[in-house]
C-alpha atoms as a PDB file:
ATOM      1  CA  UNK A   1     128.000 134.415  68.413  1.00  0.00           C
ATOM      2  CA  UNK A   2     129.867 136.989  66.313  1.00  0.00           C
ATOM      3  CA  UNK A   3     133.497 138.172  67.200  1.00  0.00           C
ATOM      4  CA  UNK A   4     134.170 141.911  67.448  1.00  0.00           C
ATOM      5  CA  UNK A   5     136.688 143.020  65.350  1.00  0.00           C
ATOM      6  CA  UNK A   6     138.135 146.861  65.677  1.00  0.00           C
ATOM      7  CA  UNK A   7     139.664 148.350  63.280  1.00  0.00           C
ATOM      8  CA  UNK A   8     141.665 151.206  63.880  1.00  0.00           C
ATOM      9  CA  UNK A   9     142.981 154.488  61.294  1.00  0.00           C
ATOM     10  CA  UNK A  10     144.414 157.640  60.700  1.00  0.00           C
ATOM     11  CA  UNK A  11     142.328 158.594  57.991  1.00  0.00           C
ATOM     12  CA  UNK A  12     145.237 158.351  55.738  1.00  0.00           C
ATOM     13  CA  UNK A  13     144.679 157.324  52.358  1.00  0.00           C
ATOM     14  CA  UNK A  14     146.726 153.882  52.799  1.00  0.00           C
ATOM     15  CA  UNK A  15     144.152 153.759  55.904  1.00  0.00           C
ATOM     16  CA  UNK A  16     141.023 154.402  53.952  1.00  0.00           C
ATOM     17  CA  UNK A  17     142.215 151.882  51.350  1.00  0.00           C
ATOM     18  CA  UNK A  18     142.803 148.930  54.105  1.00  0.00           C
ATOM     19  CA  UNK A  19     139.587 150.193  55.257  1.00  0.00           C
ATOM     20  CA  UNK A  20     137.643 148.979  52.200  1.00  0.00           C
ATOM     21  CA  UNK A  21     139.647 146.430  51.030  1.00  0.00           C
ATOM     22  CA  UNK A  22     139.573 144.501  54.125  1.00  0.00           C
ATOM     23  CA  UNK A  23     137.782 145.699  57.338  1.00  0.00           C
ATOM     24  CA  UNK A  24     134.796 145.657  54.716  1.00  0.00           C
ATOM     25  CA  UNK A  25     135.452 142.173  53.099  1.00  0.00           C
ATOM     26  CA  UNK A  26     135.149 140.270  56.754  1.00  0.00           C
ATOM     27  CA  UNK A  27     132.160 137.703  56.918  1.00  0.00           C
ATOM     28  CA  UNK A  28     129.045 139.903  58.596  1.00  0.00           C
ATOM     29  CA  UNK A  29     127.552 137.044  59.625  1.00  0.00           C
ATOM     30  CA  UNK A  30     130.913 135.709  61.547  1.00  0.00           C
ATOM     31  CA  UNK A  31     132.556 139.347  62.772  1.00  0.00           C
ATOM     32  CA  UNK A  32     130.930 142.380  64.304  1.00  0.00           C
ATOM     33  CA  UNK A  33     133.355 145.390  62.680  1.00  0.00           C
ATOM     34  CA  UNK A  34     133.795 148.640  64.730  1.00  0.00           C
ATOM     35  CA  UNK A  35     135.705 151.182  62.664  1.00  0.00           C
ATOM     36  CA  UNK A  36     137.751 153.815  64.767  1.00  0.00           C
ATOM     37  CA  UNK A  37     139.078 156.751  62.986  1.00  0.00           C
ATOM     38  CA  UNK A  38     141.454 157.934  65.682  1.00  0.00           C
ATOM     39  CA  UNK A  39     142.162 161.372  64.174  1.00  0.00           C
ATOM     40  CA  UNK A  40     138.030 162.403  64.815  1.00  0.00           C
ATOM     41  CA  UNK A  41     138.959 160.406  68.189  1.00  0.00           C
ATOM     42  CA  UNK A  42     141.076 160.691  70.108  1.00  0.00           C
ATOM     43  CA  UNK A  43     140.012 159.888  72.856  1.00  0.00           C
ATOM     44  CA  UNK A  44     140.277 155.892  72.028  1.00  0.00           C
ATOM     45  CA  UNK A  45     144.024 156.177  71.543  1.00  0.00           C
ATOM     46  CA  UNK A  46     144.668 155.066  74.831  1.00  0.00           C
ATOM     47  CA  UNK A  47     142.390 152.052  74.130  1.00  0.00           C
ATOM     48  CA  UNK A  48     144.515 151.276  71.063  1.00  0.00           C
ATOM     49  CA  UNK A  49     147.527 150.680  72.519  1.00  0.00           C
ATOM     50  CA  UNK A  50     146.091 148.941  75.545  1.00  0.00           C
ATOM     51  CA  UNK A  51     144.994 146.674  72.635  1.00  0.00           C
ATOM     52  CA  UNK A  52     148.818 146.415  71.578  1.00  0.00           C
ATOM     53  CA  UNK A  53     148.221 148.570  67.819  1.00  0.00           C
ATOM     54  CA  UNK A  54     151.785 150.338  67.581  1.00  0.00           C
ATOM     55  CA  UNK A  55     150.435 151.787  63.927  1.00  0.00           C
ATOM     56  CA  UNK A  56     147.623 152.251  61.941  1.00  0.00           C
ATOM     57  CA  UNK A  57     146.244 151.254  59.814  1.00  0.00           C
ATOM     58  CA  UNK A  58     145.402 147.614  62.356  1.00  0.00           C
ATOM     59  CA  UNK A  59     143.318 145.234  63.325  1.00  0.00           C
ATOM     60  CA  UNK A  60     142.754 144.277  66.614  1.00  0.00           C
ATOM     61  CA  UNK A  61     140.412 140.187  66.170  1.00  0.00           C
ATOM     62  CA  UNK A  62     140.253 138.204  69.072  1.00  0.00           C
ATOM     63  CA  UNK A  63     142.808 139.576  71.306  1.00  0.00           C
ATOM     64  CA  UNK A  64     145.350 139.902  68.455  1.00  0.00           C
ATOM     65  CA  UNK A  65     146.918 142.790  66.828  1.00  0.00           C
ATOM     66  CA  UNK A  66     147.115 143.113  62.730  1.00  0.00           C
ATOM     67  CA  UNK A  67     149.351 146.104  61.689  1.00  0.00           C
ATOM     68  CA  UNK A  68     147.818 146.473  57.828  1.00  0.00           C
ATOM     69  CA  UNK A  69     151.158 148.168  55.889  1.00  0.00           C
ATOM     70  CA  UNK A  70     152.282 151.511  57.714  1.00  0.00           C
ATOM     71  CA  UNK A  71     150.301 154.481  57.352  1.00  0.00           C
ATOM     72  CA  UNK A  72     151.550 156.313  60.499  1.00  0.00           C
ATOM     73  CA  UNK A  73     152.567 155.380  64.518  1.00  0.00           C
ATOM     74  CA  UNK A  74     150.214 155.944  67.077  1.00  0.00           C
ATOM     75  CA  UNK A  75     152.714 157.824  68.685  1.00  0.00           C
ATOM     76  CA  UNK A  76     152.253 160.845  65.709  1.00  0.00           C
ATOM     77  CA  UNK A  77     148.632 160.946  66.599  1.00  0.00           C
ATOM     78  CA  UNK A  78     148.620 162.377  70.238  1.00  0.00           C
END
């Protein structure tokens, strides 16, 4: 069974960047990868920090949060 992975951004260019460097570079056979881009919606910002991402570009694998460098706070996005 494959985990889901979300990965969540800004659309910022360090977000685009951890975008294809590593949300594309997980194992498709091992990880299902959702990409959110939070600025088209917004809407799923309240699921991101439910999930426990403070900033994005993250990660959110298995229950656990990966804050990928700092492109911008959640907080900025609302």
């Amino acid at each position: 069974m494959k985990q889901h992975a979300t990965f969540y951004h800004a659309g910022c260019p360090v977000c685009i960047d951890a975008e294809q460097s590593l949300a594309t570079s997980l194992d498709p056979a091992r990880f299902e990868v959702e990409i959110v881009h939070l600025g088209q919606s917004p809407a799923r910002l309240p699921e991101a920090e439910q999930a426990g991402v403070r900033s994005v570009p993250a990660i959110v694998l298995g229950g656990s949060v990966y804050h990928i460098n700092h492109g911008a706070d959640l907080s900025a996005l609302k």
